[in-house]
C-alpha atoms as a PDB file:
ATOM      1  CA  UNK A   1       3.173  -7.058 -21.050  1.00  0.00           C
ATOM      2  CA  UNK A   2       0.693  -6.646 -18.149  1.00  0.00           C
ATOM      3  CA  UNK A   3       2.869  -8.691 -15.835  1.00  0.00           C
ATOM      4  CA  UNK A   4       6.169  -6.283 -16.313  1.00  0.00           C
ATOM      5  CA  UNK A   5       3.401  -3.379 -15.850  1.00  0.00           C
ATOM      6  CA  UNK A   6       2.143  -5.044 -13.004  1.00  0.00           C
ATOM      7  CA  UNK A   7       6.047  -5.660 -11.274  1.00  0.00           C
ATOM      8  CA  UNK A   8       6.972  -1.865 -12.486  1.00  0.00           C
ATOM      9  CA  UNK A   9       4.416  -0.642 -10.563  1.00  0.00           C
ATOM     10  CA  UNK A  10       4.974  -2.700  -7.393  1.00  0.00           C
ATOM     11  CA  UNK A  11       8.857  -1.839  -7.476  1.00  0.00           C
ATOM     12  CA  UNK A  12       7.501   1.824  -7.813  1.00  0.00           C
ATOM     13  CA  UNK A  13       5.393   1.266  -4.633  1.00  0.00           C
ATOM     14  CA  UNK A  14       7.819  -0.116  -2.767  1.00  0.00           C
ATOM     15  CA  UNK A  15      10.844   2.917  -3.614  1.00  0.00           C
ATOM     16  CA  UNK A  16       7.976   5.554  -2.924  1.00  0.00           C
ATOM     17  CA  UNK A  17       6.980   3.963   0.183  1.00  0.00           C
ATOM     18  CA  UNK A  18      10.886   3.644   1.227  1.00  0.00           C
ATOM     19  CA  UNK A  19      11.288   7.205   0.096  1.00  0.00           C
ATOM     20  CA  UNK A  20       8.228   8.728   2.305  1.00  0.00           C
ATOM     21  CA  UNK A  21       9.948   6.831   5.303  1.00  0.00           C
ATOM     22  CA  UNK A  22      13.640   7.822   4.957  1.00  0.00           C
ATOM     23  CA  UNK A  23      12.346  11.936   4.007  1.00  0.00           C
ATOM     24  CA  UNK A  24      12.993  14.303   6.639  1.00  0.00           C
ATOM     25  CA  UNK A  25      10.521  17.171   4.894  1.00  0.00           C
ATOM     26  CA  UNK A  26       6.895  15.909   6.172  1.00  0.00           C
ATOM     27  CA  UNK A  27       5.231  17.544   3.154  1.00  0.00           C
ATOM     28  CA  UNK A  28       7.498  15.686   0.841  1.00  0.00           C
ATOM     29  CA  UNK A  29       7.057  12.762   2.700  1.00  0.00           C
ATOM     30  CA  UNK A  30       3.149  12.793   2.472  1.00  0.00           C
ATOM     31  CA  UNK A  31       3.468  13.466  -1.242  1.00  0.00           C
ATOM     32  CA  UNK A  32       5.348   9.977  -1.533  1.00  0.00           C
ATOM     33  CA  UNK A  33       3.012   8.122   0.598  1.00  0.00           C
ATOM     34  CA  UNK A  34       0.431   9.785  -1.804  1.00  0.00           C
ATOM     35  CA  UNK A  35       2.269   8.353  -4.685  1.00  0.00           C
ATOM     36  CA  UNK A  36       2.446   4.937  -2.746  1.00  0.00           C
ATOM     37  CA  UNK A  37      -1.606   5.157  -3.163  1.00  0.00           C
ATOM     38  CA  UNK A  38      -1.848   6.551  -6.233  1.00  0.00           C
ATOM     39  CA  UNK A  39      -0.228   3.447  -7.789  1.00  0.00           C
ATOM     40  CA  UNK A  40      -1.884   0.996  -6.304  1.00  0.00           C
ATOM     41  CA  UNK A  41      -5.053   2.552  -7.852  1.00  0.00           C
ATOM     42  CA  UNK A  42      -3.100   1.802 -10.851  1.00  0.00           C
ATOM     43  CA  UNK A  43      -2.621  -1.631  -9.830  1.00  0.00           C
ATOM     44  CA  UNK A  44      -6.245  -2.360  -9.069  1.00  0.00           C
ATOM     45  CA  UNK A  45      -7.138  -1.407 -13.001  1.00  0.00           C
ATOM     46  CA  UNK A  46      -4.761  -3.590 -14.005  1.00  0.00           C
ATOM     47  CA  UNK A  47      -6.384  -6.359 -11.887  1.00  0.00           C
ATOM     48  CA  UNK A  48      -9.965  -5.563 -13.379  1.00  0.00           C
ATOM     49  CA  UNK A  49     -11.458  -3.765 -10.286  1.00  0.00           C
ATOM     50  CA  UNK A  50     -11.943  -0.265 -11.413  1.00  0.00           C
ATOM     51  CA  UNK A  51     -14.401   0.511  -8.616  1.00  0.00           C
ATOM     52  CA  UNK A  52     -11.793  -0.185  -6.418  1.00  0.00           C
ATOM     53  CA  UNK A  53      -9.415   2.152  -8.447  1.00  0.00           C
ATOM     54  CA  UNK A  54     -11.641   4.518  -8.344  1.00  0.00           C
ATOM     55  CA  UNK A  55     -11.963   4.225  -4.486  1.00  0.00           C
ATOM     56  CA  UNK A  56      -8.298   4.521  -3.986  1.00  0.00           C
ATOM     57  CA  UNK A  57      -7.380   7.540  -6.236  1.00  0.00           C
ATOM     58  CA  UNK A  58     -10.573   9.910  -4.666  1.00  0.00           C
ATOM     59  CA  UNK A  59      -9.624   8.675  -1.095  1.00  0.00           C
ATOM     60  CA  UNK A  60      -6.668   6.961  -0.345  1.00  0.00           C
ATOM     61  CA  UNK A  61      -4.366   9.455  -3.207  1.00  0.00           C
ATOM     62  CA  UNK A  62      -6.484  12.285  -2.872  1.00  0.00           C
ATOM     63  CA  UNK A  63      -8.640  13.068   0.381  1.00  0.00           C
ATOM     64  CA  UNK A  64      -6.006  11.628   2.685  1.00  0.00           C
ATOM     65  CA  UNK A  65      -3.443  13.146   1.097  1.00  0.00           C
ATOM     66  CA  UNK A  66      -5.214  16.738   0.933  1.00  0.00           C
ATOM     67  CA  UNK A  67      -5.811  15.895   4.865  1.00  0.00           C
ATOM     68  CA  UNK A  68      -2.478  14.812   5.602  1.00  0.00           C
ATOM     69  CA  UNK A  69      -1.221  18.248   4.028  1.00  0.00           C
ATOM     70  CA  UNK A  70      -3.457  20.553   5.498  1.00  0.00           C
ATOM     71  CA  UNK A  71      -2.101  18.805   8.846  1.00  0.00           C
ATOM     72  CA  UNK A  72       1.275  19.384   8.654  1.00  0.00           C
ATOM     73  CA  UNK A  73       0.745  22.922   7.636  1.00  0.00           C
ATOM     74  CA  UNK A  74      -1.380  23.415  10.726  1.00  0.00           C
ATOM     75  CA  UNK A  75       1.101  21.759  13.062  1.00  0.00           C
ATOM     76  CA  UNK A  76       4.493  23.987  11.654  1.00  0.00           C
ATOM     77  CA  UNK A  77       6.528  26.228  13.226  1.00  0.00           C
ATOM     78  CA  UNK A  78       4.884  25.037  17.037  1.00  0.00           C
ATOM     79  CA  UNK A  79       7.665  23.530  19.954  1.00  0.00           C
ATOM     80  CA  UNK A  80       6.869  20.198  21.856  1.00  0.00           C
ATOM     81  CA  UNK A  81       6.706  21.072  25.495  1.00  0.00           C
ATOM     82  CA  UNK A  82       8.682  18.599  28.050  1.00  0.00           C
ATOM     83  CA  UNK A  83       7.167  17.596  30.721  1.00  0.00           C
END
């Protein structure tokens, strides 16, 4: 049972990661990247390391993805300059 958990979440990884790399909608693609992180924390509690779970759901799902957010907000709506 833990091995089919273990394989659904790494297929899961690897569409979400495929899905934040093919988006064209920045936001949407940070949320899937977030996802991307947010099961791996999932993975590490299956593999008995819930510090490290813990770890990568406050930072690596949450804080980054809170960061990466505010970012794009910031950066909308403002043209690249050619030099």
């Amino acid at each position: 049972m833990m091995t089919l958990l273990a394989v659904l979440l790494g297929i899961a990884m690897i569409v979400a990661a495929l899905v934040a790399v093919h988006l064209k909608n920045l936001a949407a693609a940070v949320v899937a990247a977030g996802l991307v992180s947010l099961f791996a924390s999932v993975m590490y509690l299956l593999l008995a390391a819930p510090d490290v779970a813990m770890t990568e759901a406050a930072i690596g799902a949450g804080l980054s993805t809170v960061i990466f957010l505010y970012a794009v907000k910031k950066t909308r709506g403002r043209e690249v300059e050619d030099d």
